[in-house]
PDB file of N, CA and C in Angstrom:
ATOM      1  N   UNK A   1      79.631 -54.141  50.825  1.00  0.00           N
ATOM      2  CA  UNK A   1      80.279 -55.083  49.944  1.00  0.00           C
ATOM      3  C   UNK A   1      81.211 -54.324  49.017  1.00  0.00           C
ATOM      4  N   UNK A   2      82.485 -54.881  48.556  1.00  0.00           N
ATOM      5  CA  UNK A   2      83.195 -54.038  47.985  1.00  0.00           C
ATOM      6  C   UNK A   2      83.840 -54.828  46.704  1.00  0.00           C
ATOM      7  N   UNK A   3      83.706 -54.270  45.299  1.00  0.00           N
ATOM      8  CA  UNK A   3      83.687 -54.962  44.205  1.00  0.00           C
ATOM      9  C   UNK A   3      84.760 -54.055  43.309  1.00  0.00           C
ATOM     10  N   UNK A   4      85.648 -54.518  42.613  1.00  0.00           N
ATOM     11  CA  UNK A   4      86.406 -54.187  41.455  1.00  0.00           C
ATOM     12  C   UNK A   4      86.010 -54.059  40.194  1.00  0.00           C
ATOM     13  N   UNK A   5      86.017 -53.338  39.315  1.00  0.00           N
ATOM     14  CA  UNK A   5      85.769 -53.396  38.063  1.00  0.00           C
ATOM     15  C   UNK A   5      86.130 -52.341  37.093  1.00  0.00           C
ATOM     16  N   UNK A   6      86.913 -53.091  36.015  1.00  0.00           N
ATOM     17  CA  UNK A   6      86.851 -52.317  34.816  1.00  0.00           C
ATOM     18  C   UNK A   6      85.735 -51.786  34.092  1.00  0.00           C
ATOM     19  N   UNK A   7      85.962 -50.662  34.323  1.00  0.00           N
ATOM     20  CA  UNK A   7      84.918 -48.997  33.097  1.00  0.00           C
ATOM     21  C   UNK A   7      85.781 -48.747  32.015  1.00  0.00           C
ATOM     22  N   UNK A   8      84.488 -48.955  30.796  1.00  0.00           N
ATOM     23  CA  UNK A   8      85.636 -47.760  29.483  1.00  0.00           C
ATOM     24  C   UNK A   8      85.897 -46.584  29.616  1.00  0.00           C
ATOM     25  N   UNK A   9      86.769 -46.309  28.861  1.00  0.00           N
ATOM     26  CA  UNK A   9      87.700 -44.877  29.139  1.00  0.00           C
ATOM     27  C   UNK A   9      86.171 -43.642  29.441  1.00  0.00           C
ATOM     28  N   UNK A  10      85.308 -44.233  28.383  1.00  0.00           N
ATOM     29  CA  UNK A  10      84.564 -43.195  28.114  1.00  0.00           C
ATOM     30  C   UNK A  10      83.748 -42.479  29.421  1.00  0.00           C
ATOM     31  N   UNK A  11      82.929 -43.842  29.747  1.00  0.00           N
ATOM     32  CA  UNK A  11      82.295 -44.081  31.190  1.00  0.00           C
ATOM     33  C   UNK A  11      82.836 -43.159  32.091  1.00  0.00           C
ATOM     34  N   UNK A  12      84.434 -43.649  32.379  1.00  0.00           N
ATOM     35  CA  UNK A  12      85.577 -43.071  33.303  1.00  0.00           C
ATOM     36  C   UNK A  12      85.600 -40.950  33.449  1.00  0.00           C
ATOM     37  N   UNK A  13      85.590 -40.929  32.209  1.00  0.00           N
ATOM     38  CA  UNK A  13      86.042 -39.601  31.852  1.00  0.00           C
ATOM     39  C   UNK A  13      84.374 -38.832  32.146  1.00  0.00           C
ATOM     40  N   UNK A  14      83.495 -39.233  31.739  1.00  0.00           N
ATOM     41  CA  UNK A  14      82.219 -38.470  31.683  1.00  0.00           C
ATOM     42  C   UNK A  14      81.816 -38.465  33.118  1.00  0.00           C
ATOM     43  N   UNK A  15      81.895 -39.595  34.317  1.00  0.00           N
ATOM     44  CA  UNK A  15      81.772 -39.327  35.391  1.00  0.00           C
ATOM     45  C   UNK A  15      83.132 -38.986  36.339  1.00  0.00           C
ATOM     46  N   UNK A  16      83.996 -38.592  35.764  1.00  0.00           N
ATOM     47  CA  UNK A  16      85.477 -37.990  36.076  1.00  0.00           C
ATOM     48  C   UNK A  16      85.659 -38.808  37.314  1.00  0.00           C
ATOM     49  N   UNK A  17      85.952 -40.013  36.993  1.00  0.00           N
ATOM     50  CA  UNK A  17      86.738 -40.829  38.280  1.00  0.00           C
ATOM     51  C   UNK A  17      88.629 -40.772  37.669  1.00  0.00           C
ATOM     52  N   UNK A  18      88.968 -41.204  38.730  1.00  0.00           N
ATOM     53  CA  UNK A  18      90.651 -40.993  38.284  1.00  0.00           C
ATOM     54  C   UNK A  18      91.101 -42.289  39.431  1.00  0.00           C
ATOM     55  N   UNK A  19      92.354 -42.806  38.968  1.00  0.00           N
ATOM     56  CA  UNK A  19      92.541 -44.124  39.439  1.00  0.00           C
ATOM     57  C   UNK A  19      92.692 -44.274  41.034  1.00  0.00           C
ATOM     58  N   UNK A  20      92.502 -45.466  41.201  1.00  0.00           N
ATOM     59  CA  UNK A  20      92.294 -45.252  43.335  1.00  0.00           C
ATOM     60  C   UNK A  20      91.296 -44.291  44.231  1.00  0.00           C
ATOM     61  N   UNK A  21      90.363 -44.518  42.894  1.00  0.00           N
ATOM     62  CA  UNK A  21      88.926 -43.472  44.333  1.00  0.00           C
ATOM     63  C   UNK A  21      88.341 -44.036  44.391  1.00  0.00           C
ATOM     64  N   UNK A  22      87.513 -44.432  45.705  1.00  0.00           N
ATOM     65  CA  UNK A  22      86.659 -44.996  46.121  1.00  0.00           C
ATOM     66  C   UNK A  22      85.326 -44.541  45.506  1.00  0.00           C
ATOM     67  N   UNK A  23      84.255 -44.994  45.062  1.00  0.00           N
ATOM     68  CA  UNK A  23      83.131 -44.287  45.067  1.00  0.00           C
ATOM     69  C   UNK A  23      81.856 -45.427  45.469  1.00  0.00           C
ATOM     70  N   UNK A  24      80.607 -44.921  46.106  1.00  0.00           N
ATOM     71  CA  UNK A  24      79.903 -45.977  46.474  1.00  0.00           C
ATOM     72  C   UNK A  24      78.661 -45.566  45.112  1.00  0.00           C
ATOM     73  N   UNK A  25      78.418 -46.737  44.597  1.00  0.00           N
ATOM     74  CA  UNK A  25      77.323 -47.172  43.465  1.00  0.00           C
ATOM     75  C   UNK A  25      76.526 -48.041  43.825  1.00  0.00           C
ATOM     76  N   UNK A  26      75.647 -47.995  43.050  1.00  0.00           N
ATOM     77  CA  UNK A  26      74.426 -48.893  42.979  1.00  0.00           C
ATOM     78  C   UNK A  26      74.123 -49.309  41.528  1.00  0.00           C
ATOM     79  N   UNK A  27      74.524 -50.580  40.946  1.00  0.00           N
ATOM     80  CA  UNK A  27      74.480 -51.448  39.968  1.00  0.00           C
ATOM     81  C   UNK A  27      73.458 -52.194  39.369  1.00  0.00           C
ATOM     82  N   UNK A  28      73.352 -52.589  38.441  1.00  0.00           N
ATOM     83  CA  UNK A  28      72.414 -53.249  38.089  1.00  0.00           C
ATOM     84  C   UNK A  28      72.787 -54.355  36.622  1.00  0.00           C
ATOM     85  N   UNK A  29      72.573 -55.407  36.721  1.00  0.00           N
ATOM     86  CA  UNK A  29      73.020 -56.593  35.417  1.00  0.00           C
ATOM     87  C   UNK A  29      71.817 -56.461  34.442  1.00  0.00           C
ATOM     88  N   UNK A  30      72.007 -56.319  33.034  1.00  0.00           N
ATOM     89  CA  UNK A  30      71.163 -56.840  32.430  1.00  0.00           C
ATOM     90  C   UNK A  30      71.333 -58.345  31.829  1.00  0.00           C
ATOM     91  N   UNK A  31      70.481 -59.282  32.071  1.00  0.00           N
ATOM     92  CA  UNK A  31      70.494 -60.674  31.163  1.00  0.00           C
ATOM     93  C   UNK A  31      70.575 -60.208  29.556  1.00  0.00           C
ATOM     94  N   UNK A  32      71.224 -61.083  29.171  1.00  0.00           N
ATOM     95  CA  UNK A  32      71.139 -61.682  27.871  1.00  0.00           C
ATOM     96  C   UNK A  32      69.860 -62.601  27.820  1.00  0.00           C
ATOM     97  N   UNK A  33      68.650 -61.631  27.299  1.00  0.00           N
ATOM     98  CA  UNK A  33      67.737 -62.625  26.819  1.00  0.00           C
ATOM     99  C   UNK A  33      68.015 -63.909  25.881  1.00  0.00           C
ATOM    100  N   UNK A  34      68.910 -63.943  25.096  1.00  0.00           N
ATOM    101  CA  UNK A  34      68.786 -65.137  23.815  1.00  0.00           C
ATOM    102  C   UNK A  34      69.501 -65.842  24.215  1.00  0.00           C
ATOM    103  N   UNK A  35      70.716 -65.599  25.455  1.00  0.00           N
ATOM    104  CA  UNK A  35      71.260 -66.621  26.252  1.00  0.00           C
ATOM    105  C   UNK A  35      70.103 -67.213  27.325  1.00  0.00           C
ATOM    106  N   UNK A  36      69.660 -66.604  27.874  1.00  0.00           N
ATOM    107  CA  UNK A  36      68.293 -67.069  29.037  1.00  0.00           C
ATOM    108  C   UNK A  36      67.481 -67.708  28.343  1.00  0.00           C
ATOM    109  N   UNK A  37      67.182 -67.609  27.221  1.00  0.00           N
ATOM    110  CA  UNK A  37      65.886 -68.595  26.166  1.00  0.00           C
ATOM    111  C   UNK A  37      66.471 -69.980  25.683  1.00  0.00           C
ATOM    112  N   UNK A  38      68.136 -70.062  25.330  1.00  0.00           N
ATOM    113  CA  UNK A  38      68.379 -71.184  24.758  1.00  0.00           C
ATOM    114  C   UNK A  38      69.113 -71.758  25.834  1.00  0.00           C
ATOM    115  N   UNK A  39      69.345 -71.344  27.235  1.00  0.00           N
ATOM    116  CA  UNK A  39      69.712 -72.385  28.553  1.00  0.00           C
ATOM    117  C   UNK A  39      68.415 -72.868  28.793  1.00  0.00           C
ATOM    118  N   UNK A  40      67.031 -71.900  28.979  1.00  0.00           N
ATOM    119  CA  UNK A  40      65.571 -72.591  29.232  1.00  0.00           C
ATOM    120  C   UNK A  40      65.533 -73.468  28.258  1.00  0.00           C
ATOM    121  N   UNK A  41      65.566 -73.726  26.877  1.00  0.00           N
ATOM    122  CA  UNK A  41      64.904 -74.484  25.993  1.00  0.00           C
ATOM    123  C   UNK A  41      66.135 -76.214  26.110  1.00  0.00           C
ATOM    124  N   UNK A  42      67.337 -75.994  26.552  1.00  0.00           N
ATOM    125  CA  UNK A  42      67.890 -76.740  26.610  1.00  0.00           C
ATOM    126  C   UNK A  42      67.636 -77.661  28.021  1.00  0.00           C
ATOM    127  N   UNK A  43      67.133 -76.883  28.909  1.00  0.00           N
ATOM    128  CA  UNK A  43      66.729 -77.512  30.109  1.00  0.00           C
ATOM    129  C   UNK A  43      64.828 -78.577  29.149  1.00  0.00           C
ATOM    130  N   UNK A  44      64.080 -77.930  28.402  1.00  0.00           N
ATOM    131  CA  UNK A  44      63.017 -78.281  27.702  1.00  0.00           C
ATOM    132  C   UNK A  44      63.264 -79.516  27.100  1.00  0.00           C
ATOM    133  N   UNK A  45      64.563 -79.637  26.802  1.00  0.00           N
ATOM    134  CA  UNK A  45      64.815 -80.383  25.992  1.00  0.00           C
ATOM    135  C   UNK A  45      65.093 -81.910  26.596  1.00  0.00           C
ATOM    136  N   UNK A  46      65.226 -81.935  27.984  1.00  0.00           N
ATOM    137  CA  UNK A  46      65.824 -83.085  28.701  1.00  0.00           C
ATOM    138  C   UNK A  46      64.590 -83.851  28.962  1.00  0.00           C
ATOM    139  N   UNK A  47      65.052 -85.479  28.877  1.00  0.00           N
ATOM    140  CA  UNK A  47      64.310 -86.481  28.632  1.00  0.00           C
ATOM    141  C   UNK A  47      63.971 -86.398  30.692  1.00  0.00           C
ATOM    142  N   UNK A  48      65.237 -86.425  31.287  1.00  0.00           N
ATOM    143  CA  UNK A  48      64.768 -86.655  32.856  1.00  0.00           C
ATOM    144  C   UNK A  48      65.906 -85.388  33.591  1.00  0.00           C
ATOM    145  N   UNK A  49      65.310 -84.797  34.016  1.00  0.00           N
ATOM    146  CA  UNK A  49      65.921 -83.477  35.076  1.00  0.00           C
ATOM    147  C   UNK A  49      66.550 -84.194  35.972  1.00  0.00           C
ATOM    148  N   UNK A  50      66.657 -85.152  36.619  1.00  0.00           N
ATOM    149  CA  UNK A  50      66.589 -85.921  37.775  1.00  0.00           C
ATOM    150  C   UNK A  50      67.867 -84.907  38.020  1.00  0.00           C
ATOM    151  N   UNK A  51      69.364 -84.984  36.753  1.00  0.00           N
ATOM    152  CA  UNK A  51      70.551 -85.170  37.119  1.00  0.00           C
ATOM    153  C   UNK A  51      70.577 -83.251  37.719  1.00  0.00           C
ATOM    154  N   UNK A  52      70.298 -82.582  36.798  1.00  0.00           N
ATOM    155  CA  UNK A  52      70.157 -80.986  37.089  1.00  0.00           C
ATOM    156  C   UNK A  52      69.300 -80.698  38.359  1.00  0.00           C
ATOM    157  N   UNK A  53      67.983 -81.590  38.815  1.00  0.00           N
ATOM    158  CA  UNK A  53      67.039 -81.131  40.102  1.00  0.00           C
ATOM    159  C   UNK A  53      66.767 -82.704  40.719  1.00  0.00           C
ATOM    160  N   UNK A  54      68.006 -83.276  41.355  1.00  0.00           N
ATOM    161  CA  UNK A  54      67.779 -84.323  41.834  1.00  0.00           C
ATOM    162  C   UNK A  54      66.968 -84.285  43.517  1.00  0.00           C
ATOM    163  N   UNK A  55      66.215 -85.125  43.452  1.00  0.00           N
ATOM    164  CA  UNK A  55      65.114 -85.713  44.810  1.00  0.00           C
ATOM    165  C   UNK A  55      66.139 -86.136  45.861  1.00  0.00           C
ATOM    166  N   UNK A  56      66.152 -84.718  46.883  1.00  0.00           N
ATOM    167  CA  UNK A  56      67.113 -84.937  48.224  1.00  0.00           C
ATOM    168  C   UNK A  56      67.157 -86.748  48.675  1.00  0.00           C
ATOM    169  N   UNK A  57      65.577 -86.796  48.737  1.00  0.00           N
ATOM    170  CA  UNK A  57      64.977 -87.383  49.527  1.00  0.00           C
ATOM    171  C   UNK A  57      66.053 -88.933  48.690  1.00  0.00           C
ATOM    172  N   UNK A  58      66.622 -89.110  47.939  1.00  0.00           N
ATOM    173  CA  UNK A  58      67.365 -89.944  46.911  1.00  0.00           C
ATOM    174  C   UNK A  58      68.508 -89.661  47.188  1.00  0.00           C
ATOM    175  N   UNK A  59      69.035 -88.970  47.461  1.00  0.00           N
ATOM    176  CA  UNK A  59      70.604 -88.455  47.549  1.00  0.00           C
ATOM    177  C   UNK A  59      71.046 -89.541  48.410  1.00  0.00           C
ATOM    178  N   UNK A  60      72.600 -89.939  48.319  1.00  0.00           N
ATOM    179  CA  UNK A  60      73.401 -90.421  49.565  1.00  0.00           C
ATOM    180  C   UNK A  60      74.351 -89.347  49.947  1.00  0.00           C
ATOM    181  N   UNK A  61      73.922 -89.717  51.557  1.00  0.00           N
ATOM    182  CA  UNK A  61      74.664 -89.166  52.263  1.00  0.00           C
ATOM    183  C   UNK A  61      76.115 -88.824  52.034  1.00  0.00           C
ATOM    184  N   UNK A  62      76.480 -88.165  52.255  1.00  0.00           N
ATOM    185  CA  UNK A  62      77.854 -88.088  52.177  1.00  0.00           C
ATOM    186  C   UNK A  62      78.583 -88.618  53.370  1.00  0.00           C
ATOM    187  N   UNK A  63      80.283 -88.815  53.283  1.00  0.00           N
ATOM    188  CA  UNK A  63      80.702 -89.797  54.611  1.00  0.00           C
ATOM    189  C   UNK A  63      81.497 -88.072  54.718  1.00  0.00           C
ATOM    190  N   UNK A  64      81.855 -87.882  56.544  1.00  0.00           N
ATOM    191  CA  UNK A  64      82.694 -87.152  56.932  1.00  0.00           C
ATOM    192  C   UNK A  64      84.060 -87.414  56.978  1.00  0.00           C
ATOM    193  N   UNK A  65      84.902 -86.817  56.578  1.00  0.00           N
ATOM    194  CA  UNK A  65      86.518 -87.553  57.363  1.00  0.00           C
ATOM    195  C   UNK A  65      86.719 -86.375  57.968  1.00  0.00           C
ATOM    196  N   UNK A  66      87.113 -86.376  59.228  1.00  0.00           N
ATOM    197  CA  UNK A  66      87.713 -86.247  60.152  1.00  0.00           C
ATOM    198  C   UNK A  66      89.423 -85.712  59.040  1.00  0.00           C
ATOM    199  N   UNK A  67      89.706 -84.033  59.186  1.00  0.00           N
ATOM    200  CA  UNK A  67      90.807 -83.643  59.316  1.00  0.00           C
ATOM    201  C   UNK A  67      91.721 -83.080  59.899  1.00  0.00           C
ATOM    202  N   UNK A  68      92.994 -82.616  59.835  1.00  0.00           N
ATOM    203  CA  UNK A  68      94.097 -81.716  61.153  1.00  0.00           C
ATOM    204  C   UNK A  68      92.982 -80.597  61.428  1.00  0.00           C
ATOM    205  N   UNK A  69      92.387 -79.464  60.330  1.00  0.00           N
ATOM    206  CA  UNK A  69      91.927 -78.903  60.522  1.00  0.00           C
ATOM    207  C   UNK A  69      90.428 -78.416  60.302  1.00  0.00           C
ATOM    208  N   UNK A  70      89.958 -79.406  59.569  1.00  0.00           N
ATOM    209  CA  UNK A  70      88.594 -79.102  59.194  1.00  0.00           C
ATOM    210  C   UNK A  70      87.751 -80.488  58.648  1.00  0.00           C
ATOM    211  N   UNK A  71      86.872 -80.669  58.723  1.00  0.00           N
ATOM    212  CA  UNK A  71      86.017 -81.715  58.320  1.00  0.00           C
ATOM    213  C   UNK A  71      86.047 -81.628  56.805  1.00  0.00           C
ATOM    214  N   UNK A  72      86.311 -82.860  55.709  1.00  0.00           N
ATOM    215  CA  UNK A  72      85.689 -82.889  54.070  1.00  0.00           C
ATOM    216  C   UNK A  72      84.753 -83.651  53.701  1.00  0.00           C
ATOM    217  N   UNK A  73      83.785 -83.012  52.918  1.00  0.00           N
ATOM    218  CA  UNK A  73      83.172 -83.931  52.938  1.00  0.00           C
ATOM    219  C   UNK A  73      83.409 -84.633  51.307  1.00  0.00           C
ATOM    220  N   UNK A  74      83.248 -85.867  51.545  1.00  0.00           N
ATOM    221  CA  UNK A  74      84.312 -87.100  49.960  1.00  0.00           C
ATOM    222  C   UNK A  74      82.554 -87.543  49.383  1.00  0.00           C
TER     223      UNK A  74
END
């Protein structure tokens, strides 16, 4: 998989990359805990989930149309 990204200068210079080199890494994200606590508590907060974790088994179907090149579904 191949990903782009801006490094600070600092980052840059201490592992001496220079512009247009390839290098292969292994990454890792840290969460924002106090963002992850107040999306959970806001999900806590809902009277009915239905709309965020709706019951397939409830869903309508969707209709196909038929296009030049590919099926949409409306």
């Amino acid at each position: 998989m191949n990903a782009v990204t801006a490094i600070v200068f600092r980052c840059c210079t201490d592992l001496q990359l220079k512009p247009n080199l390839e290098v292969d890494v292994e990454i890792q994200f840290q969460m924002n805990r106090l963002l992850f606590c107040q999306m959970h508590h806001a999900l806590d907060l809902l009277r009915n989930v239905d709309v965020i974790f709706p019951d397939i088994s409830k869903v309508v179907n969707f209709v196909t149309i038929k296009h030049k090149s590919a099926s949409v579904a409306v």
